[in-house]
PDB file of N, CA and C in Angstrom:
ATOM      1  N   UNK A   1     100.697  90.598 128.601  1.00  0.00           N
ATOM      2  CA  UNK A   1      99.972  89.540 127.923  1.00  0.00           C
ATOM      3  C   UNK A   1      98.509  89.955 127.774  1.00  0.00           C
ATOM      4  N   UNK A   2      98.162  89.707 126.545  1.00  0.00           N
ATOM      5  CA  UNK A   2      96.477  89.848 126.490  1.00  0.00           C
ATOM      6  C   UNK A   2      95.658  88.938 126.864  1.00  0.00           C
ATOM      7  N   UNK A   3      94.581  89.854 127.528  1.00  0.00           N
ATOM      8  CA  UNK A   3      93.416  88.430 127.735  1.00  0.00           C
ATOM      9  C   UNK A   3      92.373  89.482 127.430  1.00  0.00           C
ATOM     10  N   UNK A   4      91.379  88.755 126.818  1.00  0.00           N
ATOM     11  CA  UNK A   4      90.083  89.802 126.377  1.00  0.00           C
ATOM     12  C   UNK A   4      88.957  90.245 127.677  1.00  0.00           C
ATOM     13  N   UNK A   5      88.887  91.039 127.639  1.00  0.00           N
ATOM     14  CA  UNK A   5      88.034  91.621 129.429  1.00  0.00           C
ATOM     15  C   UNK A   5      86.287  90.903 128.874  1.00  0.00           C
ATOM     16  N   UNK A   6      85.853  90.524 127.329  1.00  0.00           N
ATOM     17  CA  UNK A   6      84.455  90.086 127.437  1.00  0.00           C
ATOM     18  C   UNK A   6      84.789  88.559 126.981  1.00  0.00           C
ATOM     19  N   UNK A   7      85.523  88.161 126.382  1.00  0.00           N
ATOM     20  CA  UNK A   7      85.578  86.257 125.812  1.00  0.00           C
ATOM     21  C   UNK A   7      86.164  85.986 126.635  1.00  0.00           C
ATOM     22  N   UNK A   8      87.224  86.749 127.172  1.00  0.00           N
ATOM     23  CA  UNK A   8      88.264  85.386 127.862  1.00  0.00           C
ATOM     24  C   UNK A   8      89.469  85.027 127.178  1.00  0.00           C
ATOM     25  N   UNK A   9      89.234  85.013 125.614  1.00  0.00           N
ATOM     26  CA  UNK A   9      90.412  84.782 124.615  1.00  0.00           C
ATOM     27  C   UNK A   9      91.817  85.417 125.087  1.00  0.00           C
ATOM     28  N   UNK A  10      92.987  84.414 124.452  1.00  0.00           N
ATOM     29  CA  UNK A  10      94.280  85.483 124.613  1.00  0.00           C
ATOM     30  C   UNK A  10      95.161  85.297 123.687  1.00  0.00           C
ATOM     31  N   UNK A  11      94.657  85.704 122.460  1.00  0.00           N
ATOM     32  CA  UNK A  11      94.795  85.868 121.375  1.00  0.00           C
ATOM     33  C   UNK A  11      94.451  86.957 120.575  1.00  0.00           C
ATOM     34  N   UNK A  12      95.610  88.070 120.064  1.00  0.00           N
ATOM     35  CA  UNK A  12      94.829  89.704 119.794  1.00  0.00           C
ATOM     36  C   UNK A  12      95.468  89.809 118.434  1.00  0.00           C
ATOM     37  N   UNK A  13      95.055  90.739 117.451  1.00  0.00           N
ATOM     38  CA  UNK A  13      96.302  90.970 116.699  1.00  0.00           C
ATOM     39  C   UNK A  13      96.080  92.580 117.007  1.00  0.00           C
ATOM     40  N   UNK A  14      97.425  93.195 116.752  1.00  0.00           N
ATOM     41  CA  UNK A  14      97.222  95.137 116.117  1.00  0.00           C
ATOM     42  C   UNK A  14      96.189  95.177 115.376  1.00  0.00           C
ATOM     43  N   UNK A  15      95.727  96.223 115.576  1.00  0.00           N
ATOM     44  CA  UNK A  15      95.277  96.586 114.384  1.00  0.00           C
ATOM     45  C   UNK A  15      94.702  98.626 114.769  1.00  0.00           C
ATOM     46  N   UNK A  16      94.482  99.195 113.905  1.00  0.00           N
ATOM     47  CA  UNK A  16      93.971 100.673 114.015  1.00  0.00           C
ATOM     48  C   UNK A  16      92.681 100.424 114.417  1.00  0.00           C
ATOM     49  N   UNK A  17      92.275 101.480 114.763  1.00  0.00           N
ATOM     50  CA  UNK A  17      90.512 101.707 115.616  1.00  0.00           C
ATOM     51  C   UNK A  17      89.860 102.456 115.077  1.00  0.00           C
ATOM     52  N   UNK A  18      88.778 102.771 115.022  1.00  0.00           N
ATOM     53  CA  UNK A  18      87.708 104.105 115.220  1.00  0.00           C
ATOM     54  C   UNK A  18      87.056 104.188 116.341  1.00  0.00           C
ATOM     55  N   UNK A  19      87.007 105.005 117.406  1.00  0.00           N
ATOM     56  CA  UNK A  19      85.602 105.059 118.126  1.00  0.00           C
ATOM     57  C   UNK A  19      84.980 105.588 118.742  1.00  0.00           C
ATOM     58  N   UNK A  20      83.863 105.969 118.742  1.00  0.00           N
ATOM     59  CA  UNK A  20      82.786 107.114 119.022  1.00  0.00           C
ATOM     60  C   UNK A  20      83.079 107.386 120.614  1.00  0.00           C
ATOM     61  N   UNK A  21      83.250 108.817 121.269  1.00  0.00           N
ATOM     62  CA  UNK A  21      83.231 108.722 122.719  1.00  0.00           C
ATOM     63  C   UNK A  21      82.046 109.982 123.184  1.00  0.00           C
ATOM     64  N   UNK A  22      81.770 109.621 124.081  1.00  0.00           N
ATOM     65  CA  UNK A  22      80.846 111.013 124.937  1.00  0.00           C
ATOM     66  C   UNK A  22      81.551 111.651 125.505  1.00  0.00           C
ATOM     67  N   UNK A  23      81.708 112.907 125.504  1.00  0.00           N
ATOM     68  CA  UNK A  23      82.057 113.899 126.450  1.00  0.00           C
ATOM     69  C   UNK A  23      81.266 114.758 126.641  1.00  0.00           C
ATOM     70  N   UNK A  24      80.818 114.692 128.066  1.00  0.00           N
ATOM     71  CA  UNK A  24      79.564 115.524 128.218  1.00  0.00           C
ATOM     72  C   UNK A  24      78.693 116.030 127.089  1.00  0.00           C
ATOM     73  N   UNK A  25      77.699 115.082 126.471  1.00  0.00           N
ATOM     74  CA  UNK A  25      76.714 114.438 125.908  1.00  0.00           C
ATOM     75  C   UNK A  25      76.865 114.817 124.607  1.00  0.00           C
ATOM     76  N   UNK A  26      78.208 115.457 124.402  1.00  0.00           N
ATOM     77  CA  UNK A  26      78.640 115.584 122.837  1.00  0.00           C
ATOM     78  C   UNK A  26      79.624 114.347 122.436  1.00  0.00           C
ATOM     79  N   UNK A  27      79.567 114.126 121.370  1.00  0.00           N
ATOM     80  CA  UNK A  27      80.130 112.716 120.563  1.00  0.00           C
ATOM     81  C   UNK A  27      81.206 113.435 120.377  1.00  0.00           C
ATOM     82  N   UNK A  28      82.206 112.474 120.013  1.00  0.00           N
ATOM     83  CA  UNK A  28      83.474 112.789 118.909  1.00  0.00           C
ATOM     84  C   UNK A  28      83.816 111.401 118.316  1.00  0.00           C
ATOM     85  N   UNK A  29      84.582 111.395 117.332  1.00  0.00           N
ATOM     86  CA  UNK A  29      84.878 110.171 116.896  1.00  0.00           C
ATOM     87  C   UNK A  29      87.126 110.569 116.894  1.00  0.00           C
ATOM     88  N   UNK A  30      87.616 109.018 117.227  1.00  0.00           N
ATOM     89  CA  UNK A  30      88.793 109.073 117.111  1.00  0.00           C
ATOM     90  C   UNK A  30      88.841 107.983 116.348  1.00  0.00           C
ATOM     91  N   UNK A  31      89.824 108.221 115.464  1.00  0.00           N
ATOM     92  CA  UNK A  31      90.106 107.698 114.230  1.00  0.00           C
ATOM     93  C   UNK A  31      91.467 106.995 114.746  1.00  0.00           C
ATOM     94  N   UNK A  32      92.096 105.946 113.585  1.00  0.00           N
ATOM     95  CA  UNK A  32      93.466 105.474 113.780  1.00  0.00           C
ATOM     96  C   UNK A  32      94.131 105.611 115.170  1.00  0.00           C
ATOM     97  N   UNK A  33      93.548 104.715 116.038  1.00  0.00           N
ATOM     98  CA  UNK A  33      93.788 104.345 117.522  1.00  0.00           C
ATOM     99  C   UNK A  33      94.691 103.100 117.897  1.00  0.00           C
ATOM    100  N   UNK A  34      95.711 103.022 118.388  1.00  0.00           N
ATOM    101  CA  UNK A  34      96.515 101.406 117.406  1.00  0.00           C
ATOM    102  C   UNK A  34      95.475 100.908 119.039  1.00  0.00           C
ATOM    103  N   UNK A  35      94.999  99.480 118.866  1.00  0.00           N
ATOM    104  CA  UNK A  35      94.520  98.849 119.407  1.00  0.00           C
ATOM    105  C   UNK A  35      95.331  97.304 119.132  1.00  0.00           C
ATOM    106  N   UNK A  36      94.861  97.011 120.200  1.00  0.00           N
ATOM    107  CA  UNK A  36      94.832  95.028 120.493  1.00  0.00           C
ATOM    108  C   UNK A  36      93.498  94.239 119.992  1.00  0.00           C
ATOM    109  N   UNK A  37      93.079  93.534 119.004  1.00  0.00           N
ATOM    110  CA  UNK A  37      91.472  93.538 118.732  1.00  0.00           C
ATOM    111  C   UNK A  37      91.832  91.953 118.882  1.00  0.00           C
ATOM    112  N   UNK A  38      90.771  91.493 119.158  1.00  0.00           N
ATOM    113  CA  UNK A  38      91.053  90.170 120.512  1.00  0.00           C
ATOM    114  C   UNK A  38      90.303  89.355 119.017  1.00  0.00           C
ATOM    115  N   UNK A  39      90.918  88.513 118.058  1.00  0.00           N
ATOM    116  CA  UNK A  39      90.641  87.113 117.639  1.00  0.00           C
ATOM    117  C   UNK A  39      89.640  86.624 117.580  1.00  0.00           C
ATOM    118  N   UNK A  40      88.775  86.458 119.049  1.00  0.00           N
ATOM    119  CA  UNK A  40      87.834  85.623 118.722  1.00  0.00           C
ATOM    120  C   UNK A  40      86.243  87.004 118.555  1.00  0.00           C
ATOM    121  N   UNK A  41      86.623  87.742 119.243  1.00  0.00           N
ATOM    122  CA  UNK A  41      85.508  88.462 119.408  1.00  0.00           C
ATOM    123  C   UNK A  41      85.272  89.992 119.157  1.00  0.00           C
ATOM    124  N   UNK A  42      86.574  90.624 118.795  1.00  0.00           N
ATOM    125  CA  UNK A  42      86.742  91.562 117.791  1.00  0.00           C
ATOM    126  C   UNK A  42      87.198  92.309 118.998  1.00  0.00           C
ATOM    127  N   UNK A  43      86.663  92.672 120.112  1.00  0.00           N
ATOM    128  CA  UNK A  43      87.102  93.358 121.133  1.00  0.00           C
ATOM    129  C   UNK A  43      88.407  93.938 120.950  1.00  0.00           C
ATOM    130  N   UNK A  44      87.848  95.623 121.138  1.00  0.00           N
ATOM    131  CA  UNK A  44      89.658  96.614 121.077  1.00  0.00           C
ATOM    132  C   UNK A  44      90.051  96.937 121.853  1.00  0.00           C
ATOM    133  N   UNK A  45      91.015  96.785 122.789  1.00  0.00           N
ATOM    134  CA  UNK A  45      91.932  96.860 123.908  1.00  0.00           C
ATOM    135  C   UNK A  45      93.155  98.152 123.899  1.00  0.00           C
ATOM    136  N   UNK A  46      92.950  99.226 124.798  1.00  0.00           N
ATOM    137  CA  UNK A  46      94.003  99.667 124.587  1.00  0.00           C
ATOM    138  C   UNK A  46      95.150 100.007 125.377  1.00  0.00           C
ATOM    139  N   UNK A  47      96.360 100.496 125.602  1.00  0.00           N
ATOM    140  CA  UNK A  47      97.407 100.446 126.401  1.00  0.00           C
ATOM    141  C   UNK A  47      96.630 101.686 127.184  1.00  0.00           C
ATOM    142  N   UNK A  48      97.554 101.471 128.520  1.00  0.00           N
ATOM    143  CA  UNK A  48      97.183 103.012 129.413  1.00  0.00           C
ATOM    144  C   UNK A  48      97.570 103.801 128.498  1.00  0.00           C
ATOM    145  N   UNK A  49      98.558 103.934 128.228  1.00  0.00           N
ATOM    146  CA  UNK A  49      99.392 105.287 127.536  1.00  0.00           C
ATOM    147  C   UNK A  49      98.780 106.069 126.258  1.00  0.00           C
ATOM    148  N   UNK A  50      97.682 104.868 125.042  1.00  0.00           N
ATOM    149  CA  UNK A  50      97.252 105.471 124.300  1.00  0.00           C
ATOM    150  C   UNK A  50      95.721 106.081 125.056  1.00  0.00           C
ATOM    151  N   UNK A  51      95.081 105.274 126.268  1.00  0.00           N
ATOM    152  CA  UNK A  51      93.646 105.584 126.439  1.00  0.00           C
ATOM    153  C   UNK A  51      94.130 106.951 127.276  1.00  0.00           C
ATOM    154  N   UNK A  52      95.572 107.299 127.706  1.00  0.00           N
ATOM    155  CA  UNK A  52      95.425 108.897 128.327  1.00  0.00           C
ATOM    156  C   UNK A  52      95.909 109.607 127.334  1.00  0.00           C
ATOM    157  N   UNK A  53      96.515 109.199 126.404  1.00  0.00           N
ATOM    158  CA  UNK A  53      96.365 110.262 124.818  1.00  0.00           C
ATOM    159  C   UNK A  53      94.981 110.745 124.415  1.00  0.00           C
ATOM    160  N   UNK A  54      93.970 109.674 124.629  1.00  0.00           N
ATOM    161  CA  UNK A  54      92.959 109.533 123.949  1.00  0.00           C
ATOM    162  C   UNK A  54      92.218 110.821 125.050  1.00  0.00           C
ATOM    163  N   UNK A  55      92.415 110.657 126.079  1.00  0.00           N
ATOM    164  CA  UNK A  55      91.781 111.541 127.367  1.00  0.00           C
ATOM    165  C   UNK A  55      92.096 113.057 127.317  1.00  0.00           C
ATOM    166  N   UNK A  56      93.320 113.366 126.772  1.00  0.00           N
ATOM    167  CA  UNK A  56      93.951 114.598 126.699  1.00  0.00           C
ATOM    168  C   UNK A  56      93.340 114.850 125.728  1.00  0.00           C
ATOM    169  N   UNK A  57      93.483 114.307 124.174  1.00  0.00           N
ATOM    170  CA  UNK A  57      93.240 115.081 122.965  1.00  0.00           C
ATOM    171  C   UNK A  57      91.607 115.197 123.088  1.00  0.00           C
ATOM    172  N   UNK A  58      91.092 114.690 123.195  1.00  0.00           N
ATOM    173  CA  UNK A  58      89.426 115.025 123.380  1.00  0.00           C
ATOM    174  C   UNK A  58      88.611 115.675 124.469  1.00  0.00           C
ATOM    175  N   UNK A  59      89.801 116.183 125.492  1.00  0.00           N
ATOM    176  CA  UNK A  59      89.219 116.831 126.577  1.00  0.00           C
ATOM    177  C   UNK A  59      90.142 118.529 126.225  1.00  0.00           C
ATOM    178  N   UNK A  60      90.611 118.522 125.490  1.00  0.00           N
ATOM    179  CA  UNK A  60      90.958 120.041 124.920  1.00  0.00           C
ATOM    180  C   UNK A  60      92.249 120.024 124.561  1.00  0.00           C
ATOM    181  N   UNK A  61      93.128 119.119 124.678  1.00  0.00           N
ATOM    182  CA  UNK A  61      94.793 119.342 123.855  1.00  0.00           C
ATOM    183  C   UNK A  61      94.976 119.125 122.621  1.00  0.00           C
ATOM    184  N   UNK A  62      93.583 118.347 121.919  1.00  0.00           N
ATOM    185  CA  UNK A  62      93.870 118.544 120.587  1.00  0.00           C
ATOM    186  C   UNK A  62      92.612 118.913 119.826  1.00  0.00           C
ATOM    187  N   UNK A  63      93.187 119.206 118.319  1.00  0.00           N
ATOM    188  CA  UNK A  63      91.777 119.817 117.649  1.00  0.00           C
ATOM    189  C   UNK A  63      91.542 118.706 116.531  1.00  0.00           C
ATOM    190  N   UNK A  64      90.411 119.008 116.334  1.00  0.00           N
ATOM    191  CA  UNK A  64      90.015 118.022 115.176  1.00  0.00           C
ATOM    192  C   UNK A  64      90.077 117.714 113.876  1.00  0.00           C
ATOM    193  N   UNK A  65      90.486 117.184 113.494  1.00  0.00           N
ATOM    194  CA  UNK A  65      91.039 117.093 111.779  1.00  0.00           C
ATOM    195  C   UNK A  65      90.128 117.376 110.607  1.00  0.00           C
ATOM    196  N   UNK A  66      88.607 116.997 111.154  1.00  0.00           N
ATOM    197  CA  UNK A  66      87.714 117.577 110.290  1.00  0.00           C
ATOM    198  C   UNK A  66      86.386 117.390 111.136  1.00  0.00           C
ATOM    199  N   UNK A  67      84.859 117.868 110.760  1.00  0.00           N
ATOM    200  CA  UNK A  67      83.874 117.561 111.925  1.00  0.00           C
ATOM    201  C   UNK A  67      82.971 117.097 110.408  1.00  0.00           C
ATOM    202  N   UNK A  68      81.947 116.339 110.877  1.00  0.00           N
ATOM    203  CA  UNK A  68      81.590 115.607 109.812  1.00  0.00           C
ATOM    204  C   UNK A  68      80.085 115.470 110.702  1.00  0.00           C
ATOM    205  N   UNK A  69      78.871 115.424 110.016  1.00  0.00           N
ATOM    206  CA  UNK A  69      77.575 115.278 109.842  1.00  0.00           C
ATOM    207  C   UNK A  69      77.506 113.383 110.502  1.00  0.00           C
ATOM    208  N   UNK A  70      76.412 113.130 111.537  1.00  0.00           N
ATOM    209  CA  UNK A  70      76.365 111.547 111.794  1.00  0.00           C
ATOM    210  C   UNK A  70      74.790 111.481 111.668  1.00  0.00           C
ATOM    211  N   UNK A  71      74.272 110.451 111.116  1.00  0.00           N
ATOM    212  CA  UNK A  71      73.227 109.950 111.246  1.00  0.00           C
ATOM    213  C   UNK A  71      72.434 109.067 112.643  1.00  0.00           C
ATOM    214  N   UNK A  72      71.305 109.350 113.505  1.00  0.00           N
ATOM    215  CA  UNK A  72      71.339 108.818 114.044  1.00  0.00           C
ATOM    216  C   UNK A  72      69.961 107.814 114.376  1.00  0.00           C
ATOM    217  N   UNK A  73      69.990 106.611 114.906  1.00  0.00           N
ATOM    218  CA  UNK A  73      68.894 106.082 114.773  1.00  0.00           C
ATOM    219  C   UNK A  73      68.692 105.093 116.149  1.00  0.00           C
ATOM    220  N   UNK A  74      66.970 104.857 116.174  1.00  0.00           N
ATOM    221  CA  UNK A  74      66.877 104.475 117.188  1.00  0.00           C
ATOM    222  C   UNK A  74      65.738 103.387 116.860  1.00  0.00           C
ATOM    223  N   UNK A  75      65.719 102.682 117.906  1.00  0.00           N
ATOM    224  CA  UNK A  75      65.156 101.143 117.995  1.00  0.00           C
ATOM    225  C   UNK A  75      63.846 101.002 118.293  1.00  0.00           C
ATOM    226  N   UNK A  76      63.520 102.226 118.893  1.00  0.00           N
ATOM    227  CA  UNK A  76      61.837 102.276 120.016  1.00  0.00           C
ATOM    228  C   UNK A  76      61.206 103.547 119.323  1.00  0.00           C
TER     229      UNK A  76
END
């Protein structure tokens, strides 16, 4: 059953992901991540099984589909 770890809500639908991770202070981005995105507050939730997919392919079992240029910006 879902419950959202920041609203509280427990109400999710599927949906795919994107999202930026650090690995030792280099970025990557993972694309099409099936997630739980929580209703009230957008929050993406994911199963153990995809967040240790997610752990393997970005720590060296997989390669990247393309590497792409990011813009970055800051507040201060």
């Amino acid at each position: 059953m879902f419950k959202c770890h920041v609203c509280g809500c427990d109400a999710a639908r599927p949906e795919y992901v994107s999202e930026v991770f650090s690995i030792e202070s280099h970025r990557v981005l993972v694309e099409q991540i099936p997630a739980q995105v929580c209703v009230r507050c957008g929050e993406a939730a994911f199963s153990r099984e995809t967040t240790e997919e997610i752990r393997r392919l970005v720590h060296g079992d997989g390669r990247p589909v393309r590497t792409e240029c990011m813009d970055v910006f800051a507040l201060s």
